[in-house]
N, C-alpha and C. Protein backbone atom coordinates (compact mmCIF):
# COMPACT_ATOMS: atom_id res chain seq x y z
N UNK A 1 -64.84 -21.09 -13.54
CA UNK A 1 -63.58 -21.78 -13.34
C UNK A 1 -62.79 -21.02 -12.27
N UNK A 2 -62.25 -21.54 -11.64
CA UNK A 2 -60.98 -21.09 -10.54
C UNK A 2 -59.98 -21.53 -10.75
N UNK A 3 -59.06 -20.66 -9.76
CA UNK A 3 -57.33 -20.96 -10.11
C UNK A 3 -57.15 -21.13 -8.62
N UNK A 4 -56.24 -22.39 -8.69
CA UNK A 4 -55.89 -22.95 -7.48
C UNK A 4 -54.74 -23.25 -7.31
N UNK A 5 -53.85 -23.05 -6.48
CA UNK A 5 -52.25 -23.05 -6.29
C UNK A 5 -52.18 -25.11 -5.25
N UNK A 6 -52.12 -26.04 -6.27
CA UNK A 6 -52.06 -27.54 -5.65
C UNK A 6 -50.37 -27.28 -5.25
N UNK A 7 -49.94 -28.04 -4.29
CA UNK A 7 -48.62 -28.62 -3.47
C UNK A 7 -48.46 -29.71 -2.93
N UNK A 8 -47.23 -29.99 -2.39
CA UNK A 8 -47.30 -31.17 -1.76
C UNK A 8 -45.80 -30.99 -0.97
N UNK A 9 -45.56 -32.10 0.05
CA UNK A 9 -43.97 -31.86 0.97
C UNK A 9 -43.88 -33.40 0.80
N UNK A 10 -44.68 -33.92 0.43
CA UNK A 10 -44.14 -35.50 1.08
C UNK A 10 -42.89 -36.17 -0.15
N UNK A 11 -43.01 -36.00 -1.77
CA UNK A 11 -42.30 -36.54 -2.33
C UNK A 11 -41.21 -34.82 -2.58
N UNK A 12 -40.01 -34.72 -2.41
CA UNK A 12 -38.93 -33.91 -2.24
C UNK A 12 -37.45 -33.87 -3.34
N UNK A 13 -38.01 -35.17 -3.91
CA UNK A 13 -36.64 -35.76 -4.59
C UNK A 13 -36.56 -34.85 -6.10
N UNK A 14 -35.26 -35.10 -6.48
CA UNK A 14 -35.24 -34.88 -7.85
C UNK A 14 -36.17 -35.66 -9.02
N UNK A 15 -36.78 -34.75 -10.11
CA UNK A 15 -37.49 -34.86 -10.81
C UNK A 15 -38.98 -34.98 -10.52
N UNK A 16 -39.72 -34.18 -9.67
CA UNK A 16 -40.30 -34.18 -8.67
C UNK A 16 -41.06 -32.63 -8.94
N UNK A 17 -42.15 -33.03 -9.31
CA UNK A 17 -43.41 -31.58 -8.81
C UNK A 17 -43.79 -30.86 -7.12
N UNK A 18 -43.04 -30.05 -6.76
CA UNK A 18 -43.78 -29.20 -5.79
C UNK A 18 -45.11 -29.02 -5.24
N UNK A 19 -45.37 -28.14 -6.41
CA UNK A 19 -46.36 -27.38 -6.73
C UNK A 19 -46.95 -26.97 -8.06
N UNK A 20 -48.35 -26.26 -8.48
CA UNK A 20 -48.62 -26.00 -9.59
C UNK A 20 -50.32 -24.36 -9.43
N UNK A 21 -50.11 -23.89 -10.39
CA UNK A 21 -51.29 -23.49 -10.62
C UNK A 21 -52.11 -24.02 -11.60
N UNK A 22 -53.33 -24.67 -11.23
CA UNK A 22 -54.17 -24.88 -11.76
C UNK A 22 -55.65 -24.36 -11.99
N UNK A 23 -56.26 -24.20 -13.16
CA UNK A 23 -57.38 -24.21 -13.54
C UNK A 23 -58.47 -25.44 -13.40
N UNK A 24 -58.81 -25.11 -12.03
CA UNK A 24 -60.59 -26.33 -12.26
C UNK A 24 -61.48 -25.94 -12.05
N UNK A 25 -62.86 -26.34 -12.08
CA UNK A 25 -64.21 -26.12 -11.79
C UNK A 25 -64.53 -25.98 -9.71
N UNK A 26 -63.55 -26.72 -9.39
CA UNK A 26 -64.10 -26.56 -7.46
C UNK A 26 -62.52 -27.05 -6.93
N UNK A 27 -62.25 -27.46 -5.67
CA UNK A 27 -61.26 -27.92 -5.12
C UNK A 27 -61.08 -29.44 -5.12
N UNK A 28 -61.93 -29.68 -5.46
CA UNK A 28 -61.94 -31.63 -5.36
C UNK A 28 -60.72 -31.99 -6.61
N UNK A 29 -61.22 -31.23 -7.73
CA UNK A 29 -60.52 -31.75 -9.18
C UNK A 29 -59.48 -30.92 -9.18
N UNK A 30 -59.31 -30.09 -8.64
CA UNK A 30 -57.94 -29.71 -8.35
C UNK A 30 -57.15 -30.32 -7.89
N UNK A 31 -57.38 -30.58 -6.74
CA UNK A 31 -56.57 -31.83 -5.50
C UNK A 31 -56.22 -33.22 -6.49
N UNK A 32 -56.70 -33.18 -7.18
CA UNK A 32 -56.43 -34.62 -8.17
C UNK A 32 -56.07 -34.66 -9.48
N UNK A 33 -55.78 -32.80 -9.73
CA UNK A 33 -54.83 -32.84 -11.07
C UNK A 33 -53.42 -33.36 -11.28
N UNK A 34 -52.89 -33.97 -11.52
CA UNK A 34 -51.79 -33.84 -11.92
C UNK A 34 -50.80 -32.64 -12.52
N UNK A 35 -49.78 -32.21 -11.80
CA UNK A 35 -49.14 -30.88 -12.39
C UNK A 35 -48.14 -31.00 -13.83
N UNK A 36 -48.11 -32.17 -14.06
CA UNK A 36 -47.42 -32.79 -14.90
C UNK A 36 -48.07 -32.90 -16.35
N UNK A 37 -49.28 -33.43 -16.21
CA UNK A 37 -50.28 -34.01 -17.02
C UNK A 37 -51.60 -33.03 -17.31
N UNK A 38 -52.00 -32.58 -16.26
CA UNK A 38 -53.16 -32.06 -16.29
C UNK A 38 -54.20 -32.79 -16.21
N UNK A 39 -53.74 -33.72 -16.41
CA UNK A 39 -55.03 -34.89 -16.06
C UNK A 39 -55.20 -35.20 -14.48
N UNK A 40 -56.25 -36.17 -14.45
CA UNK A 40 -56.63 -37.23 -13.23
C UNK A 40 -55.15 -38.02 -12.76
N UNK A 41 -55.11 -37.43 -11.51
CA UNK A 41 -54.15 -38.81 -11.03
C UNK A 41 -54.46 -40.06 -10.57
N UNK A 42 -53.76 -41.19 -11.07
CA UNK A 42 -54.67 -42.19 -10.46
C UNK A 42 -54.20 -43.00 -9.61
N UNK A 43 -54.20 -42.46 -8.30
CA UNK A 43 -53.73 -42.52 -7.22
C UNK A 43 -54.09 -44.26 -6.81
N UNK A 44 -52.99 -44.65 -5.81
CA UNK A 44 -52.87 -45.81 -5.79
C UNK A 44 -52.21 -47.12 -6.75
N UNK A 45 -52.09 -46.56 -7.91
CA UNK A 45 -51.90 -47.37 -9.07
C UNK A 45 -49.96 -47.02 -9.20
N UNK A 46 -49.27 -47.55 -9.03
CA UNK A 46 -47.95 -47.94 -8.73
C UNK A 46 -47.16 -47.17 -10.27
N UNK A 47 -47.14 -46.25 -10.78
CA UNK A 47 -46.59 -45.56 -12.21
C UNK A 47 -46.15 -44.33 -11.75
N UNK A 48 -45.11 -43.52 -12.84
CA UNK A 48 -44.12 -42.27 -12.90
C UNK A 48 -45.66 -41.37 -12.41
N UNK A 49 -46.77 -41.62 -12.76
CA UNK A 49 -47.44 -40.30 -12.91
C UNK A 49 -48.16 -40.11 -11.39
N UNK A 50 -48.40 -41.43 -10.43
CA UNK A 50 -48.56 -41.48 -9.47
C UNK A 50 -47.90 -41.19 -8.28
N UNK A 51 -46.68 -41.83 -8.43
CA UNK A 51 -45.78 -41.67 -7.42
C UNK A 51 -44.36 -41.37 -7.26
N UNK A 52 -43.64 -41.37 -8.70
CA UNK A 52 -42.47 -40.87 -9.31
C UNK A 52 -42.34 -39.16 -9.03
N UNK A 53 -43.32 -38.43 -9.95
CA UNK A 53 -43.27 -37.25 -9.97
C UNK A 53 -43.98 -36.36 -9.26
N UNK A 54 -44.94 -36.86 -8.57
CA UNK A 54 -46.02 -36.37 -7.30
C UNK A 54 -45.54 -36.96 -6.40
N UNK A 55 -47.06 -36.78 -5.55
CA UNK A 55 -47.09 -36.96 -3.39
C UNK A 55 -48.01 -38.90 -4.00
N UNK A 56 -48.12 -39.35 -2.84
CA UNK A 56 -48.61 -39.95 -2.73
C UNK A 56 -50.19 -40.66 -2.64
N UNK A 57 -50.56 -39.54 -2.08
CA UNK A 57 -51.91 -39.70 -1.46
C UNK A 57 -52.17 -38.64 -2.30
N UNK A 58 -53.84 -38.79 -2.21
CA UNK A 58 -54.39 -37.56 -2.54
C UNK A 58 -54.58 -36.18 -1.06
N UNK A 59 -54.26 -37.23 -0.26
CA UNK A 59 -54.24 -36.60 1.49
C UNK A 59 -53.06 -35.67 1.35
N UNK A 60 -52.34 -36.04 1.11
CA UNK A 60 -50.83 -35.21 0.96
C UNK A 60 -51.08 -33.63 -0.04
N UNK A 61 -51.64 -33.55 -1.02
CA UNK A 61 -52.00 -32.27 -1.56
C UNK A 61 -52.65 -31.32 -0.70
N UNK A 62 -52.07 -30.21 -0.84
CA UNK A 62 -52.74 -28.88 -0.26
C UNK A 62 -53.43 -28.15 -1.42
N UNK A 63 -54.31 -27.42 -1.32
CA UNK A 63 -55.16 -26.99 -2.20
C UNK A 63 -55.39 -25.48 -1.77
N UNK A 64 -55.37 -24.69 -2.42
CA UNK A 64 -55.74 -22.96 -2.14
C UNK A 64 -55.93 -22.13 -2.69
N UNK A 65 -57.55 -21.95 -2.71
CA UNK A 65 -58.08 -20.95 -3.92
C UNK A 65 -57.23 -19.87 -4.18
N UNK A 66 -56.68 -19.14 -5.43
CA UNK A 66 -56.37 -18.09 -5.44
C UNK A 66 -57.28 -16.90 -5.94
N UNK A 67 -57.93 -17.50 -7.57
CA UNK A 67 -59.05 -16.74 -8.17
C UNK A 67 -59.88 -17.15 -8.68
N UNK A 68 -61.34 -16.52 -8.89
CA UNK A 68 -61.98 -17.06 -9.93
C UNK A 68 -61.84 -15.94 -10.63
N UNK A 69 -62.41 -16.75 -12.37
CA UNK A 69 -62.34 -16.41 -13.44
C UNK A 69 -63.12 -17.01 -14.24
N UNK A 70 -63.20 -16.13 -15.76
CA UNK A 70 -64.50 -16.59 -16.44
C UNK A 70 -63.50 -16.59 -17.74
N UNK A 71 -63.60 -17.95 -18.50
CA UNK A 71 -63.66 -17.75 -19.85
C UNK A 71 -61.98 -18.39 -19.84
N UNK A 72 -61.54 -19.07 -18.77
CA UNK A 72 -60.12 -20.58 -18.73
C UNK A 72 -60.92 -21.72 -18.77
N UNK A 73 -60.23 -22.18 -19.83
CA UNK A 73 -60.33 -23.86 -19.56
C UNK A 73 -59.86 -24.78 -18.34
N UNK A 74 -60.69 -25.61 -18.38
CA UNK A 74 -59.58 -26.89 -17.11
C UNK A 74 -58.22 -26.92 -17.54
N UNK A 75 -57.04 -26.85 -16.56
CA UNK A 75 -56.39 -27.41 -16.89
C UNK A 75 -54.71 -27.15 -16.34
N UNK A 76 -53.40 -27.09 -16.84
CA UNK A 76 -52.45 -26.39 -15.39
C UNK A 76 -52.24 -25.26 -16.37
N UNK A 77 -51.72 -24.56 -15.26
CA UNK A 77 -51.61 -22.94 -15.60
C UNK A 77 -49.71 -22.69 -15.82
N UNK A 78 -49.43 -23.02 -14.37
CA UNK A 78 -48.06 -22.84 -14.58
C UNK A 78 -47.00 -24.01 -13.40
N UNK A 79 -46.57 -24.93 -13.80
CA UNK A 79 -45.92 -26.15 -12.34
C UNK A 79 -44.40 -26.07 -12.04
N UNK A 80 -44.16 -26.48 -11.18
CA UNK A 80 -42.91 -25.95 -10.44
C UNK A 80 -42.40 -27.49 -10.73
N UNK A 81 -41.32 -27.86 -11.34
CA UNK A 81 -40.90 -29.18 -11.75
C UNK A 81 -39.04 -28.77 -11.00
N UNK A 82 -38.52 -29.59 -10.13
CA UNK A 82 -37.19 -30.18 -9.73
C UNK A 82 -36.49 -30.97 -10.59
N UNK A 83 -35.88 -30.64 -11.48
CA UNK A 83 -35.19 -31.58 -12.32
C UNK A 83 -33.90 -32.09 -11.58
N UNK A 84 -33.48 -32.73 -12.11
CA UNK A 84 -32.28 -33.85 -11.10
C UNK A 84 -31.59 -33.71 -12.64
């Protein structure tokens, strides 16, 4: 498992995720965690979890290994939330 620091600039507003550290298996399922949820985002699909509290795209996430590690589950570590 690795720890990956996900971001984003495009959504800025109040109530609004930044950034997050996450726990995944490679960079793909990182890029498509949700910092909120920990789940799959399911990008394209018009809801709070898509486009309310995240970026838009999955294009819009930045992704950047920080560590690997043995013996974390999938999943978020620690997310940077903007409350309004």
């Amino acid at each position: 498992m690795n720890l990956y620091l996900i971001s984003q600039e495009q959504n800025n507003d109040w109530n609004t995720y930044d950034s997050a550290v996450v726990a995944a298996p490679d960079a793909e399922t990182a890029r498509n965690m949700h910092p909120g949820t920990g789940g799959p985002v399911a990008w394209g699909k018009d809801h709070r979890w898509s486009y309310g509290s995240w970026c838009r795209s999955v294009d819009d996430v930045e992704v950047f290994l920080l560590a690997t590690m043995v013996g974390r589950k999938q999943g978020v570590v620690l997310a940077s939330f903007n409350a309004g």
